[in-house]
C-alpha atoms as a PDB file:
ATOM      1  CA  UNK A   1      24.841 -14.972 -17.908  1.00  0.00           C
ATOM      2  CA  UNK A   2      28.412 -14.023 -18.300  1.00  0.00           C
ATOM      3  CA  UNK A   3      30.619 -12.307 -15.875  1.00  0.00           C
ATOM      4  CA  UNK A   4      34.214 -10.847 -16.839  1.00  0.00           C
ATOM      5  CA  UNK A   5      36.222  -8.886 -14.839  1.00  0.00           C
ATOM      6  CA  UNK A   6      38.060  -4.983 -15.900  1.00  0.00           C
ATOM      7  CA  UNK A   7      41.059  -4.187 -13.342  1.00  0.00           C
ATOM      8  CA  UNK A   8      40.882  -1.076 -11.682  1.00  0.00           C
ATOM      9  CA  UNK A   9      42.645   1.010  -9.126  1.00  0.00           C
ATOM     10  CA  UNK A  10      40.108   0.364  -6.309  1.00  0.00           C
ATOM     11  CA  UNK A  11      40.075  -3.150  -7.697  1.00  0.00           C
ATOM     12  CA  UNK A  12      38.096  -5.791  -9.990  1.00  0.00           C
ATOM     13  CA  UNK A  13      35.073  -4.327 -11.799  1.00  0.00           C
ATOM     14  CA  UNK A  14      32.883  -7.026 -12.795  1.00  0.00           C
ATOM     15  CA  UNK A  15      30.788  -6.906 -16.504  1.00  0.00           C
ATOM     16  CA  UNK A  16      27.584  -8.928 -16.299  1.00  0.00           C
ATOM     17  CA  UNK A  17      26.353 -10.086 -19.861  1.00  0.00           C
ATOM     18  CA  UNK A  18      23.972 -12.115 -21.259  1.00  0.00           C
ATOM     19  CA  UNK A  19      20.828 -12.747 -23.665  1.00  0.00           C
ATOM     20  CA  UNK A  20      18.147 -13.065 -20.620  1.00  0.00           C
ATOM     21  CA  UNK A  21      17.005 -11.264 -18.155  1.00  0.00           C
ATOM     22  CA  UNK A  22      19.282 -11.459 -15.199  1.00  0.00           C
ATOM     23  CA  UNK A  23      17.541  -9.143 -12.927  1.00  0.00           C
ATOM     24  CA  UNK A  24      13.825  -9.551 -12.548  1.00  0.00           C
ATOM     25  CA  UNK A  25      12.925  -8.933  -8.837  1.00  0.00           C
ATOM     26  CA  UNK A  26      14.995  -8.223  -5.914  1.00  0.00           C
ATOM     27  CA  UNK A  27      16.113 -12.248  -4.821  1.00  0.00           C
ATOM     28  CA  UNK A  28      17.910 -12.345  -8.575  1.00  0.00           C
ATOM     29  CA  UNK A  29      19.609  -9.084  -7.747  1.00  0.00           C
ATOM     30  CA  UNK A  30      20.486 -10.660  -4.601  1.00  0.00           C
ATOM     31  CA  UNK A  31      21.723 -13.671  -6.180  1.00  0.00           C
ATOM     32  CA  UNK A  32      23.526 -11.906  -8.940  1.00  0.00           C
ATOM     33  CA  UNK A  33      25.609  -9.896  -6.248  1.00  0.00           C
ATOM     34  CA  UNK A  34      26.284 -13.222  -4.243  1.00  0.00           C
ATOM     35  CA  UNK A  35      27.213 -14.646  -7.803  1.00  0.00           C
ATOM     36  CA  UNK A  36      29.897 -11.531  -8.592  1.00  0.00           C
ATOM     37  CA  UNK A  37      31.404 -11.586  -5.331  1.00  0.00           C
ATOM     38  CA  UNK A  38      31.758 -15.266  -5.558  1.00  0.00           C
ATOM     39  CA  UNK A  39      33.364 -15.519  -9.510  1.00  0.00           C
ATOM     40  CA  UNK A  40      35.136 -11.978  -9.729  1.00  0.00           C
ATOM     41  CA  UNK A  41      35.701 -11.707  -5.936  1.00  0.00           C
ATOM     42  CA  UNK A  42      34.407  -7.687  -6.814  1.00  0.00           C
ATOM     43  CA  UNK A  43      31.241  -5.225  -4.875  1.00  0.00           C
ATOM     44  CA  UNK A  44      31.524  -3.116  -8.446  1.00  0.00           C
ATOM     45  CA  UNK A  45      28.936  -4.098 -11.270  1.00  0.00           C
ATOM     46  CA  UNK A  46      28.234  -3.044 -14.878  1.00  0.00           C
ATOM     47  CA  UNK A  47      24.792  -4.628 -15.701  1.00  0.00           C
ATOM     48  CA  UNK A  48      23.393  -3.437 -19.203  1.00  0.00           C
ATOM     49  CA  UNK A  49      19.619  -2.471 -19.160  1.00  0.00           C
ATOM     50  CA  UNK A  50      18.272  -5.264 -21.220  1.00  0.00           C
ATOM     51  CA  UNK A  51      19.562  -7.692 -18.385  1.00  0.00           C
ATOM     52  CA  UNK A  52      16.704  -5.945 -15.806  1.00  0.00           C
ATOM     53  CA  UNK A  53      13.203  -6.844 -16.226  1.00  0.00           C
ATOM     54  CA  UNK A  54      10.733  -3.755 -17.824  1.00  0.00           C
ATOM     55  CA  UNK A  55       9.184  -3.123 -14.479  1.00  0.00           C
ATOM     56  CA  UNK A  56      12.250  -1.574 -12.797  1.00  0.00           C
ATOM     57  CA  UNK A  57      12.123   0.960 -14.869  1.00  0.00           C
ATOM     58  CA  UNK A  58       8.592   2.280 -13.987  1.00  0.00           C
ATOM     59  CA  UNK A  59       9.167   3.479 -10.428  1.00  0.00           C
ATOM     60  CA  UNK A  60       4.746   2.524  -9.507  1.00  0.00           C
ATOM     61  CA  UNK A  61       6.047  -0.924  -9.321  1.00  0.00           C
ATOM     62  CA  UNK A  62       8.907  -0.308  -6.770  1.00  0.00           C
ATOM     63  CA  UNK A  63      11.085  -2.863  -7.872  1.00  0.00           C
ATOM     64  CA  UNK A  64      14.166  -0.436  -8.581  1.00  0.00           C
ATOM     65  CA  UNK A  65      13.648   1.084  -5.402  1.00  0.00           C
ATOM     66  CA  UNK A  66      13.963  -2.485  -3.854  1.00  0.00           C
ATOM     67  CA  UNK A  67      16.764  -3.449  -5.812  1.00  0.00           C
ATOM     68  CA  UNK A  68      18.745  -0.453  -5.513  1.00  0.00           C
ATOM     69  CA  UNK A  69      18.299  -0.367  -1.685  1.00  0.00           C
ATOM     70  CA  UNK A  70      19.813  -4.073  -1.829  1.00  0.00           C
ATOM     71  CA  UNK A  71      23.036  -2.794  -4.023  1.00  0.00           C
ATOM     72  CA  UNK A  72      23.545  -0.295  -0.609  1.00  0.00           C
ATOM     73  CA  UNK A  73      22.885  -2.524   2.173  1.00  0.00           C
ATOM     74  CA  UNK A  74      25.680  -5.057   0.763  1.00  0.00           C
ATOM     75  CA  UNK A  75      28.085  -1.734  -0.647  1.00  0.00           C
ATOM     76  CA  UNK A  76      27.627  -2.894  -3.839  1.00  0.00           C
ATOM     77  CA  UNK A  77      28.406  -0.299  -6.370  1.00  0.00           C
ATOM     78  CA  UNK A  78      26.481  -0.341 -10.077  1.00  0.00           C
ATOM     79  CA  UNK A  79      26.364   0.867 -13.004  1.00  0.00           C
ATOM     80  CA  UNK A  80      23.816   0.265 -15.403  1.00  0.00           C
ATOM     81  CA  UNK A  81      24.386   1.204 -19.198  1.00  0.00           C
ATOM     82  CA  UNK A  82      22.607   1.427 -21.874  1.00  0.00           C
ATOM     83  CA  UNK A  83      19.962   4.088 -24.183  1.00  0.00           C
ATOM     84  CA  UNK A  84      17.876   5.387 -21.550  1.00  0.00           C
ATOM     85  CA  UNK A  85      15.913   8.762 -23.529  1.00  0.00           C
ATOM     86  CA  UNK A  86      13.222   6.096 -24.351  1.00  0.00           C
ATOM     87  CA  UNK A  87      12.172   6.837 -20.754  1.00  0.00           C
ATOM     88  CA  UNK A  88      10.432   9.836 -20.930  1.00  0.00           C
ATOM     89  CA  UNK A  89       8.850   9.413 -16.982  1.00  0.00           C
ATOM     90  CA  UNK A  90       9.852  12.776 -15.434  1.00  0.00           C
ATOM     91  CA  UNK A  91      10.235  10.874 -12.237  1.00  0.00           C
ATOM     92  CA  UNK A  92      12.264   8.245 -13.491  1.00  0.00           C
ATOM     93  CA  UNK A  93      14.643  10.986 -15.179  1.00  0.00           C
ATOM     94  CA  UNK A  94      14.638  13.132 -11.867  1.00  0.00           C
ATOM     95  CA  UNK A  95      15.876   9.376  -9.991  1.00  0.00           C
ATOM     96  CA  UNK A  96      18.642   8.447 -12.518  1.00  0.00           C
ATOM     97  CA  UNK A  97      20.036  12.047 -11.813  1.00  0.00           C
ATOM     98  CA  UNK A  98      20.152  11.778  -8.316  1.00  0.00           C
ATOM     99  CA  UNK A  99      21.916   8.376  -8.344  1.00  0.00           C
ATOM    100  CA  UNK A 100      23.789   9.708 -10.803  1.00  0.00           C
ATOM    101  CA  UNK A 101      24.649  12.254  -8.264  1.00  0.00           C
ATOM    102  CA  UNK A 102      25.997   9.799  -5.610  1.00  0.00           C
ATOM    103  CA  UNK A 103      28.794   7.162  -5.028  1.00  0.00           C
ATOM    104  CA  UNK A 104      26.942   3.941  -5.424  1.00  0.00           C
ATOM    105  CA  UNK A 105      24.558   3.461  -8.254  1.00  0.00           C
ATOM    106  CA  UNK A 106      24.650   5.304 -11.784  1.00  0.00           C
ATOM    107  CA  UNK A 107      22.951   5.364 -14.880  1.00  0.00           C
ATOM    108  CA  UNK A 108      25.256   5.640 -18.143  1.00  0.00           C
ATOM    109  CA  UNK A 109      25.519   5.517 -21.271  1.00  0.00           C
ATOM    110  CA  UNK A 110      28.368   3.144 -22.819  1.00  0.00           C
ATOM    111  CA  UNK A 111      30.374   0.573 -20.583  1.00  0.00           C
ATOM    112  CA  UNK A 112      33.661   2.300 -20.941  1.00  0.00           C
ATOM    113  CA  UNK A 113      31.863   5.035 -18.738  1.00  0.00           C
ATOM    114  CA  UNK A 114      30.707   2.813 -16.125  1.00  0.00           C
ATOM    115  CA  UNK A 115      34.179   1.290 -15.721  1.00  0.00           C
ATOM    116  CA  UNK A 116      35.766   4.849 -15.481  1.00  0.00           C
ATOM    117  CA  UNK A 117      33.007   5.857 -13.086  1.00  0.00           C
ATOM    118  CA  UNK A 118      33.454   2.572 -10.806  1.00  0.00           C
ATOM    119  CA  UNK A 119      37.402   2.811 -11.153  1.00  0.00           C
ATOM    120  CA  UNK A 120      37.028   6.468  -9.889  1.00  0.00           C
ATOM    121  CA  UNK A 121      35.297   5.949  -6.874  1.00  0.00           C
END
């Protein structure tokens, strides 16, 4: 895993990267928050969707749910990028609206998006 940093005006936006899976249940996303905070000193994360583990994207399985609530209880802020069309779960579309709707947690596209979303906010 990787982490660079993006300066912002409501300061450091880190950019996780990798080949592996970096977030697989909710202690890794726990760890990879401690991880940020400790190496870019930042609470706002791009993490592309081939870092996160296939189950968090069926919402039976609860893990994004469990995640997600873990991003809010430490006011983390993410973004997670990346092709998501090839999830065609009516539920799953109806979720990534409504955190797309809010001020902590977003589903985009491209990376240049999520840094312009977490630098607005």
């Amino acid at each position: 895993m990787n982490i660079s940093q993006v300066a912002s005006g409501k300061g450091p936006i880190a950019l996780v990267s990798g080949s592996e899976i970096v977030i697989s249940d909710v202690q890794s996303a726990l760890d990879l928050m401690a991880t940020v905070r400790y190496e870019a000193d930042s609470d706002r994360i791009v993490i592309h969707k081939s870092l996160l583990n296939e189950h968090f994207f069926d919402l039976k399985t609860r893990l994004a749910g469990d995640i997600l609530q873990k991003f809010i209880n430490y006011r983390a802020k993410v973004a997670f990028v990346g092709d998501f069309s090839e999830y065609t779960s009516r539920s799953f579309k109806d979720f990534m609206y409504e955190c797309n709707s809010g001020k902590d947690i977003f589903f985009l596209p491209t990376e240049q998006a999520a840094i312009d979303k977490l630098g607005s906010i």
